[in-house]
PDB file of N, CA and C in Angstrom:
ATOM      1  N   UNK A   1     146.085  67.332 150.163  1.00  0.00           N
ATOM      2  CA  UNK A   1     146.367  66.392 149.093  1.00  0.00           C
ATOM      3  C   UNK A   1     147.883  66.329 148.882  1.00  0.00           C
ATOM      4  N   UNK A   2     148.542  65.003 148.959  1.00  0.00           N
ATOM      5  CA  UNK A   2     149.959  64.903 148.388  1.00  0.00           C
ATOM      6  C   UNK A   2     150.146  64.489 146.890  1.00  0.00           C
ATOM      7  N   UNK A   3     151.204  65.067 146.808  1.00  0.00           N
ATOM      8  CA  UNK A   3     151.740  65.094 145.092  1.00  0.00           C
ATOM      9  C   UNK A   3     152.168  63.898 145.253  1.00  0.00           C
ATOM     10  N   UNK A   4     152.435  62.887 144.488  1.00  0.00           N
ATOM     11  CA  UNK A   4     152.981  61.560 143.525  1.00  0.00           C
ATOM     12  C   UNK A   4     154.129  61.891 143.347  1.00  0.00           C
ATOM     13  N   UNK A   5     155.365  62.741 143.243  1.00  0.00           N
ATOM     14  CA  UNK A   5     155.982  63.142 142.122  1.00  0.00           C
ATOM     15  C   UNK A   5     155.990  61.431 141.357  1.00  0.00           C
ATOM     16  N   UNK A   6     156.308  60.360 141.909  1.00  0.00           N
ATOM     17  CA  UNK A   6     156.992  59.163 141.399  1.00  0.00           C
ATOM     18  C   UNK A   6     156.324  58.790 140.661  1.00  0.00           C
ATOM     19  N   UNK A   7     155.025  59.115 140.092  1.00  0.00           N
ATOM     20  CA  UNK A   7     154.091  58.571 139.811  1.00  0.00           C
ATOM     21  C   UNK A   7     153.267  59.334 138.832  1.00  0.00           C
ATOM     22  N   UNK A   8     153.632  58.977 137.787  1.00  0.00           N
ATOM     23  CA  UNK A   8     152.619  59.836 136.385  1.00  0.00           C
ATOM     24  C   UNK A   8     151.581  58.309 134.908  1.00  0.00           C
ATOM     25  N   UNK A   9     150.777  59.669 134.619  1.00  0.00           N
ATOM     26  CA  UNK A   9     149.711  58.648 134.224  1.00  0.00           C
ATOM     27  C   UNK A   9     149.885  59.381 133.003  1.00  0.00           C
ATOM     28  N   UNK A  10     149.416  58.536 131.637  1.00  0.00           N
ATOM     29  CA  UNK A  10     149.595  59.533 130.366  1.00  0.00           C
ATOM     30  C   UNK A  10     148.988  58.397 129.120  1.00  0.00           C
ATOM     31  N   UNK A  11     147.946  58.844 128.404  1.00  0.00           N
ATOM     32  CA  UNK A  11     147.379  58.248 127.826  1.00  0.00           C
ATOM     33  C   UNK A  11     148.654  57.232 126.818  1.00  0.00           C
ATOM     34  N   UNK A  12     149.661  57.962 126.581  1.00  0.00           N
ATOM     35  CA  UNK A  12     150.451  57.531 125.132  1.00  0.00           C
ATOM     36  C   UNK A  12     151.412  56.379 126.149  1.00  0.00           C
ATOM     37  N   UNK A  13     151.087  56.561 127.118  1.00  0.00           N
ATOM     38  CA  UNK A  13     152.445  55.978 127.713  1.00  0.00           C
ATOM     39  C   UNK A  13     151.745  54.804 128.204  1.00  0.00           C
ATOM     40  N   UNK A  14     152.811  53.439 128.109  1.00  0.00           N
ATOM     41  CA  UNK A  14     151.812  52.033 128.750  1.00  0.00           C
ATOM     42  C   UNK A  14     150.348  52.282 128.668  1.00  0.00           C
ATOM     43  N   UNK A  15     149.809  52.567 127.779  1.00  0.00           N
ATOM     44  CA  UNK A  15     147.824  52.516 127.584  1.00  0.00           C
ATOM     45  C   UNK A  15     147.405  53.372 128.978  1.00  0.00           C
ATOM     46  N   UNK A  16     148.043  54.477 129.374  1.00  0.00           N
ATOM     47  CA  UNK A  16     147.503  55.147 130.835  1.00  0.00           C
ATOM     48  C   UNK A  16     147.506  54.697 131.454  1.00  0.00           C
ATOM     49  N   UNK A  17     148.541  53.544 131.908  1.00  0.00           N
ATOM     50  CA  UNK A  17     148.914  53.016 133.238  1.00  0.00           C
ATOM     51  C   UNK A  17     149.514  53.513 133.771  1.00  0.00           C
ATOM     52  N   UNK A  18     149.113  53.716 135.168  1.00  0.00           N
ATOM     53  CA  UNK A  18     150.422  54.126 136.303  1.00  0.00           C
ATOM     54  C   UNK A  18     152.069  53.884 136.231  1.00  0.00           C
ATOM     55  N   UNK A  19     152.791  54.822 135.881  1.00  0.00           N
ATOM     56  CA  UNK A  19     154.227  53.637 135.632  1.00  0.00           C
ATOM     57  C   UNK A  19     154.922  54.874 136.575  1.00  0.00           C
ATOM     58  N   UNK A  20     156.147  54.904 136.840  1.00  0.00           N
ATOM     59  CA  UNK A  20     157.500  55.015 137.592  1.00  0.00           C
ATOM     60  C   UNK A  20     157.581  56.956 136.544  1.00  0.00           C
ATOM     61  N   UNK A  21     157.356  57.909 137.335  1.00  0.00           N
ATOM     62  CA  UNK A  21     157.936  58.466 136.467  1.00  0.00           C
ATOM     63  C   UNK A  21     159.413  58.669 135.752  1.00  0.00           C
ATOM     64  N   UNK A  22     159.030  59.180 134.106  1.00  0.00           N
ATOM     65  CA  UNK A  22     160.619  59.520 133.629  1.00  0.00           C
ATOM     66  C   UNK A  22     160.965  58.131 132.959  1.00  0.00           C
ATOM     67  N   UNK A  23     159.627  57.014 132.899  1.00  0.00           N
ATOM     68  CA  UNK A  23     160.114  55.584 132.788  1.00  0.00           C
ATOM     69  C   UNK A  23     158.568  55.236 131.946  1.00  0.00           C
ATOM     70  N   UNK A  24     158.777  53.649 131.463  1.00  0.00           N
ATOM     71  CA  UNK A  24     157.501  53.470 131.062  1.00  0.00           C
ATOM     72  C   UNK A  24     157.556  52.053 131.908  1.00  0.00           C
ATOM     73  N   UNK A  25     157.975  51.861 133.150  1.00  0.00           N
ATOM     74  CA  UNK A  25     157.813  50.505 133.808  1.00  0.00           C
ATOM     75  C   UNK A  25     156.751  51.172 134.569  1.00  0.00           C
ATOM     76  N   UNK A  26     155.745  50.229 134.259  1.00  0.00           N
ATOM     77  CA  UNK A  26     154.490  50.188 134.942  1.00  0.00           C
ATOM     78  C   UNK A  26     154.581  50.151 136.736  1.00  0.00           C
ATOM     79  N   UNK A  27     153.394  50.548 137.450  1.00  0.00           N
ATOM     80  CA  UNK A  27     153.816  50.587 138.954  1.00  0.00           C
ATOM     81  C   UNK A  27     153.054  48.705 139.290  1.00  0.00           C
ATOM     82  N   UNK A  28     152.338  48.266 138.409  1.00  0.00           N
ATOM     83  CA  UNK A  28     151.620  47.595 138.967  1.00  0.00           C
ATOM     84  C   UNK A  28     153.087  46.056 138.538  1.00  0.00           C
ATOM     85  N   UNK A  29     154.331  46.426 137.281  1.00  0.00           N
ATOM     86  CA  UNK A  29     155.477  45.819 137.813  1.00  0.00           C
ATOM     87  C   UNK A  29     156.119  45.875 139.246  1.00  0.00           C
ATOM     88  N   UNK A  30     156.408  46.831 139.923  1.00  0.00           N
ATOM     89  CA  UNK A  30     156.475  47.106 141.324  1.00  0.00           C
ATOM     90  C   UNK A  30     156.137  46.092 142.256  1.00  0.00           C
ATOM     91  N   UNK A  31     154.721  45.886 142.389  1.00  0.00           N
ATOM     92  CA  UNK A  31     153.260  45.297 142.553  1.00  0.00           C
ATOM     93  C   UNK A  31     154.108  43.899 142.418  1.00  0.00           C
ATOM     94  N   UNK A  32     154.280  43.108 141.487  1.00  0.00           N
ATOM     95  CA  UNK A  32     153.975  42.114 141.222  1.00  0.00           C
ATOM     96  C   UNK A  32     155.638  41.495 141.338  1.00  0.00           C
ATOM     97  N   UNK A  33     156.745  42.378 141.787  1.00  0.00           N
ATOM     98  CA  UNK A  33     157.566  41.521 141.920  1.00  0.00           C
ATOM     99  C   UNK A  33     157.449  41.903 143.725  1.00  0.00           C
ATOM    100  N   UNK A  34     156.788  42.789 144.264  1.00  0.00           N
ATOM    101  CA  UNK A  34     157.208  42.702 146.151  1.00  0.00           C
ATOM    102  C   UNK A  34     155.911  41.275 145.946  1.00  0.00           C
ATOM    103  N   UNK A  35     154.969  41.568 145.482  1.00  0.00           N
ATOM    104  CA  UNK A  35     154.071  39.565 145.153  1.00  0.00           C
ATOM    105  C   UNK A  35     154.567  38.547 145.586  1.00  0.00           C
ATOM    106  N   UNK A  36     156.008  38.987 144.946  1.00  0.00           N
ATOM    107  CA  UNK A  36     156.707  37.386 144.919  1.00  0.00           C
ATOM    108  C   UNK A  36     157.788  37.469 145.716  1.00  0.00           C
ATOM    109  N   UNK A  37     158.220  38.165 146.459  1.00  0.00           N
ATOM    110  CA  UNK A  37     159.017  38.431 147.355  1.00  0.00           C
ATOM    111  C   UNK A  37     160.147  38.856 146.740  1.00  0.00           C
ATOM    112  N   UNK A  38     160.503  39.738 146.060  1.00  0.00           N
ATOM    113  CA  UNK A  38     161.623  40.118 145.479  1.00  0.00           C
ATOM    114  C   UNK A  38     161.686  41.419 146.363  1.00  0.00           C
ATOM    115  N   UNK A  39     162.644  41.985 146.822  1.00  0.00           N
ATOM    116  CA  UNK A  39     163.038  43.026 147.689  1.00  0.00           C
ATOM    117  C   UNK A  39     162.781  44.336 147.028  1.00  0.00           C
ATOM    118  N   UNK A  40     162.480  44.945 147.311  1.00  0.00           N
ATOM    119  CA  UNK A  40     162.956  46.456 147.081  1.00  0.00           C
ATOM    120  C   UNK A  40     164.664  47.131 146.089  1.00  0.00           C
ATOM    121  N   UNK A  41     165.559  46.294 146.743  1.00  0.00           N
ATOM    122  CA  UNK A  41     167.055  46.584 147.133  1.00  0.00           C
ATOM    123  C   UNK A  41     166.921  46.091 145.261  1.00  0.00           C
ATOM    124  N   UNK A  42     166.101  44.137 145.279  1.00  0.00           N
ATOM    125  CA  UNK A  42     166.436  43.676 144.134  1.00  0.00           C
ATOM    126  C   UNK A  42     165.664  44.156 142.741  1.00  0.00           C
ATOM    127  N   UNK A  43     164.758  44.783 143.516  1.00  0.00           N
ATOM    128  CA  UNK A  43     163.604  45.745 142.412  1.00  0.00           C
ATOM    129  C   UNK A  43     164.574  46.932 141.286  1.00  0.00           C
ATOM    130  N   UNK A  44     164.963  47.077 142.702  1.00  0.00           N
ATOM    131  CA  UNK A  44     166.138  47.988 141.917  1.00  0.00           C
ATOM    132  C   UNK A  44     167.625  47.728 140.726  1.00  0.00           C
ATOM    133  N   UNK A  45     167.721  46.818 141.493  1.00  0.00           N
ATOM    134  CA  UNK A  45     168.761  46.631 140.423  1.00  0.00           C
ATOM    135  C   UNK A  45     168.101  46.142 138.964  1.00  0.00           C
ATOM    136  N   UNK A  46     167.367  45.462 139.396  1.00  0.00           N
ATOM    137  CA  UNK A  46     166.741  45.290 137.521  1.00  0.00           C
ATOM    138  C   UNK A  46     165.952  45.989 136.809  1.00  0.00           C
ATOM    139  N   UNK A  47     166.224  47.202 137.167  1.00  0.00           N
ATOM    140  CA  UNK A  47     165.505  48.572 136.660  1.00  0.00           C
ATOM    141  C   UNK A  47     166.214  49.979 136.971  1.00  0.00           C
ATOM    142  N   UNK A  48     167.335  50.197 137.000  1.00  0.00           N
ATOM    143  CA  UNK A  48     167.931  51.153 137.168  1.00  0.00           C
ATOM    144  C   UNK A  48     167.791  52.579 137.339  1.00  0.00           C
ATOM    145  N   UNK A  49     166.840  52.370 136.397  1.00  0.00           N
ATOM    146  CA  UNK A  49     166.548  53.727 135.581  1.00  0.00           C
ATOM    147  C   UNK A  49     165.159  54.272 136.784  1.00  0.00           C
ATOM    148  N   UNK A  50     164.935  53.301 137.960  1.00  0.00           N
ATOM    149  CA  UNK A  50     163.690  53.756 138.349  1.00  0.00           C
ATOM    150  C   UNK A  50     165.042  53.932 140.296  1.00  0.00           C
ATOM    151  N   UNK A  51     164.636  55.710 140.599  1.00  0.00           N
ATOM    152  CA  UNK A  51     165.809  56.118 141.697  1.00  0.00           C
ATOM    153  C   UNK A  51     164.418  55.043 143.320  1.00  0.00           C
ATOM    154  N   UNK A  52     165.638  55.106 143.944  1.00  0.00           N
ATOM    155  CA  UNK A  52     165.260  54.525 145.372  1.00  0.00           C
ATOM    156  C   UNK A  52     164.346  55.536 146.204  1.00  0.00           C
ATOM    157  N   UNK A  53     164.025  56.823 145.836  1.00  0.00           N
ATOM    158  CA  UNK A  53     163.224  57.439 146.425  1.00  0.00           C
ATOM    159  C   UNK A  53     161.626  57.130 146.053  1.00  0.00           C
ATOM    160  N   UNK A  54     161.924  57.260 144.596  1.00  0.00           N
ATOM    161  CA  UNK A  54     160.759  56.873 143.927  1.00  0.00           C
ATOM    162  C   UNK A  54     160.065  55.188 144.255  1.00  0.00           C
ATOM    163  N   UNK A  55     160.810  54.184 144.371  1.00  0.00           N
ATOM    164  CA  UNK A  55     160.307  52.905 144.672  1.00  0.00           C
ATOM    165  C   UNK A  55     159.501  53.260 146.167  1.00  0.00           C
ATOM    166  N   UNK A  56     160.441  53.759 147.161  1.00  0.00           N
ATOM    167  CA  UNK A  56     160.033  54.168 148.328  1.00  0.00           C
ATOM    168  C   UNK A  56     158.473  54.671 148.557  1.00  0.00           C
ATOM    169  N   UNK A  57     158.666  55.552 147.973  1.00  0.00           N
ATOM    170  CA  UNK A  57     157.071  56.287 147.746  1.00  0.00           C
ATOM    171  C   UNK A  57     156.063  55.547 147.051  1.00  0.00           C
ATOM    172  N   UNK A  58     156.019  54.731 146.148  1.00  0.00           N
ATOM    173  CA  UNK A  58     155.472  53.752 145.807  1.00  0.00           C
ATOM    174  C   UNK A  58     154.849  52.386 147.078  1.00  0.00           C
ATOM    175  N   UNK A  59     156.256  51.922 147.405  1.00  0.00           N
ATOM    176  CA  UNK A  59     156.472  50.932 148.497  1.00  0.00           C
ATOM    177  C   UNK A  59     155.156  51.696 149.852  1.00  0.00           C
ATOM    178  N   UNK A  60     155.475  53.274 149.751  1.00  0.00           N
ATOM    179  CA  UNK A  60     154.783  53.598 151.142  1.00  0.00           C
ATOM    180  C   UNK A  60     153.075  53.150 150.662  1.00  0.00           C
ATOM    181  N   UNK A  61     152.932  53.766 149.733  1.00  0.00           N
ATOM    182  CA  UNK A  61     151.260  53.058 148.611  1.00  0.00           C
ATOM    183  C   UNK A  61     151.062  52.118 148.824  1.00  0.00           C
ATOM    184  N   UNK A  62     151.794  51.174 148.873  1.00  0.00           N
ATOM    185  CA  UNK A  62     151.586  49.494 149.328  1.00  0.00           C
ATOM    186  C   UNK A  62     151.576  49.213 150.549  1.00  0.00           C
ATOM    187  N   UNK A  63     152.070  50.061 151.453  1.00  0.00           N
ATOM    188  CA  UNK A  63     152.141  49.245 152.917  1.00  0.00           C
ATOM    189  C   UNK A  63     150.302  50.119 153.080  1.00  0.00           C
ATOM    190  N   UNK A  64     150.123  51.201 152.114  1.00  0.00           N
ATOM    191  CA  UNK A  64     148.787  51.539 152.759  1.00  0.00           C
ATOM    192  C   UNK A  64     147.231  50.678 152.104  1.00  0.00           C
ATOM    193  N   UNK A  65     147.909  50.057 151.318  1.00  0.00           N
ATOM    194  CA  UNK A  65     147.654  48.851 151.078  1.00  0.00           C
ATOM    195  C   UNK A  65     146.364  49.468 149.538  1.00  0.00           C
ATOM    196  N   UNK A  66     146.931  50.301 149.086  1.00  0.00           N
ATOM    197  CA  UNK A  66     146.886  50.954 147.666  1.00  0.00           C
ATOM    198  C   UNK A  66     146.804  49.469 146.360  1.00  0.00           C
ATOM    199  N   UNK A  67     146.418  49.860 145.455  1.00  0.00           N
ATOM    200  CA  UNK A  67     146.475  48.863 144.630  1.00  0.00           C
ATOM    201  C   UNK A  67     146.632  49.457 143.211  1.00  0.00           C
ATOM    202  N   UNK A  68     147.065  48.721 141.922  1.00  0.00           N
ATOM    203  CA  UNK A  68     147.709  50.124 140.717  1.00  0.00           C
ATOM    204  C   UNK A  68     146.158  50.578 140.062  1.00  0.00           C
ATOM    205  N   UNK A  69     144.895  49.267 140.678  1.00  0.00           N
ATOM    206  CA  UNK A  69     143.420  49.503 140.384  1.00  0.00           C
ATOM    207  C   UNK A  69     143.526  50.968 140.994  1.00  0.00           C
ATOM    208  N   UNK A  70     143.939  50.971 142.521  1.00  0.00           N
ATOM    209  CA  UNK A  70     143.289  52.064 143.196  1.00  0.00           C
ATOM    210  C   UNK A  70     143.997  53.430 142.578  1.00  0.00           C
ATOM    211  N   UNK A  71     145.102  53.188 142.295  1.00  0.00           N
ATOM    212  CA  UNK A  71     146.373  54.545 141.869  1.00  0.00           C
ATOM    213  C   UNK A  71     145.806  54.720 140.818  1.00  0.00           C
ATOM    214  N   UNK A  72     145.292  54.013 139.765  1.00  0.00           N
ATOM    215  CA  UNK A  72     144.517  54.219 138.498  1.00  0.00           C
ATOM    216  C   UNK A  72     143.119  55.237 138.426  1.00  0.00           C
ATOM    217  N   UNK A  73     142.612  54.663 139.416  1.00  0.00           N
ATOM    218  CA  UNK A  73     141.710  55.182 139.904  1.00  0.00           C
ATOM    219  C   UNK A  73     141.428  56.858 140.302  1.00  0.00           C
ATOM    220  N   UNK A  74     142.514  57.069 141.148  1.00  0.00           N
ATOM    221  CA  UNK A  74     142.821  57.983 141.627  1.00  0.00           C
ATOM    222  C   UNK A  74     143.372  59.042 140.660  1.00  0.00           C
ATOM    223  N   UNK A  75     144.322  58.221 139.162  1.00  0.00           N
ATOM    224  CA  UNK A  75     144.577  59.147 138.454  1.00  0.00           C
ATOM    225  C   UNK A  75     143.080  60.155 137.607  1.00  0.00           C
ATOM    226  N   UNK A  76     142.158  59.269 137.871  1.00  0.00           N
ATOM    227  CA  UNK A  76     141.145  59.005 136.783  1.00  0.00           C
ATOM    228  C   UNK A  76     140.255  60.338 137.095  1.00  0.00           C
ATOM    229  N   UNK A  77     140.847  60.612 139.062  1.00  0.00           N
ATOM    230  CA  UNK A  77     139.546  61.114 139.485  1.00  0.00           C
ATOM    231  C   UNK A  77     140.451  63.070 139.120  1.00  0.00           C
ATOM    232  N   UNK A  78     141.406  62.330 139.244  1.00  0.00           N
ATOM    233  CA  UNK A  78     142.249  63.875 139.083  1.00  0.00           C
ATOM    234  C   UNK A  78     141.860  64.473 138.085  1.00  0.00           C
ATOM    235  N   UNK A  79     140.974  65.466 137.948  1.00  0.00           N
ATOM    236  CA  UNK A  79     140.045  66.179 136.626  1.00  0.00           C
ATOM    237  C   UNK A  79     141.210  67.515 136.461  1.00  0.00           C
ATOM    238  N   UNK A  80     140.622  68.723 135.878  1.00  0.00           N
ATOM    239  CA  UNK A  80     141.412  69.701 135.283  1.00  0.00           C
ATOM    240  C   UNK A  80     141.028  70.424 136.100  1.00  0.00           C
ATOM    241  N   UNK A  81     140.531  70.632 137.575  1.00  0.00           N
ATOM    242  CA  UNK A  81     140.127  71.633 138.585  1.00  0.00           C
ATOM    243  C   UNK A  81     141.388  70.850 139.390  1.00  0.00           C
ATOM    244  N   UNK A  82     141.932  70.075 139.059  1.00  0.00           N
ATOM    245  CA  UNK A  82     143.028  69.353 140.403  1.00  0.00           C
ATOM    246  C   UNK A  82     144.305  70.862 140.211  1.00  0.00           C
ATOM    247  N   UNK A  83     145.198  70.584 141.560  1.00  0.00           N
ATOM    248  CA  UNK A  83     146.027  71.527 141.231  1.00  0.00           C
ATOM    249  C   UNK A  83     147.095  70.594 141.166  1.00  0.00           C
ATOM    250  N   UNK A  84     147.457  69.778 140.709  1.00  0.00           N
ATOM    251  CA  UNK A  84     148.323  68.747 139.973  1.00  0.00           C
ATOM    252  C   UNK A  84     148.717  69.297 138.489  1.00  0.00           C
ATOM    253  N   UNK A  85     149.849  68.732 138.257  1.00  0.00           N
ATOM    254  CA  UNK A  85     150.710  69.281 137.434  1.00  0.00           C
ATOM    255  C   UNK A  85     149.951  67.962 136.191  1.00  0.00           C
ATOM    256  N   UNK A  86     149.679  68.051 134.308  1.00  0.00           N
ATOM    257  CA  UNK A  86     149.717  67.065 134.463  1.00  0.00           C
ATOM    258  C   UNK A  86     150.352  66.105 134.241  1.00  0.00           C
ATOM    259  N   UNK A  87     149.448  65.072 133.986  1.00  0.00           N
ATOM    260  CA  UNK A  87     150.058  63.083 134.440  1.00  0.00           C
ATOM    261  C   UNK A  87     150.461  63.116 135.558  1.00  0.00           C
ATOM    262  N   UNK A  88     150.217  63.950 136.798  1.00  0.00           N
ATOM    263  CA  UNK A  88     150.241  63.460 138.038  1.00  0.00           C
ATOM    264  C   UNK A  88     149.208  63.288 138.799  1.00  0.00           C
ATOM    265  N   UNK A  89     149.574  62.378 139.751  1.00  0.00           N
ATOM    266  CA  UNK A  89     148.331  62.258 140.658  1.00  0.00           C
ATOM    267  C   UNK A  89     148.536  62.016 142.300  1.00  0.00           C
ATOM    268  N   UNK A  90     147.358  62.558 142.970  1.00  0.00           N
ATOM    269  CA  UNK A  90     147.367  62.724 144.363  1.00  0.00           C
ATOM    270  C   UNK A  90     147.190  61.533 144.967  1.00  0.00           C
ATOM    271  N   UNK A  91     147.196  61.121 145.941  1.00  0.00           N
ATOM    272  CA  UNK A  91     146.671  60.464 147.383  1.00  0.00           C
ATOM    273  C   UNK A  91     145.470  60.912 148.289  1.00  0.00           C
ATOM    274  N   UNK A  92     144.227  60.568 148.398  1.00  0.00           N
ATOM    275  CA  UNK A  92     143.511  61.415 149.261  1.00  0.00           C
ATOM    276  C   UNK A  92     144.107  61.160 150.860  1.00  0.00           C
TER     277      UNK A  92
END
């Protein structure tokens, strides 16, 4: 199982949406500007606060063709037997 670091889930935060950790920009924002063809490079600049490693690792979720349903999902399945830190979540 791989760790997320980029990626934390938390009831108080965005209604337990997947967002960017350290941030409250949602991942399924991510999502919806590579949608429209906005770059990576330009993802970044209008969000600063979210580092280029972290988009990356995200970006790799998408080329595996992940969805913020499925990352949601996945946070959902992460119970208290996970060895995840929490508000994080794995990849099977």
């Amino acid at each position: 199982m791989n760790r997320l670091s980029s990626i934390s889930v938390h009831p108080e935060i965005q209604d337990g949406a997947p967002v960017f950790s350290g941030t409250r920009i949602r991942i399924e924002t991510f999502y919806d500007f590579l949608r429209i063809g906005v770059s990576v490079n330009e993802f970044l600049d209008e969000f600063p606060s979210i580092t280029r490693d972290q988009a990356l690792e995200v970006y790799d979720l998408v080329s595996q063709h992940y969805t913020p349903d499925d990352i949601a999902a996945l946070a959902g399945n992460a119970g208290p037997a996970s060895n995840l830190a929490p508000g994080r979540l794995a990849a099977a």
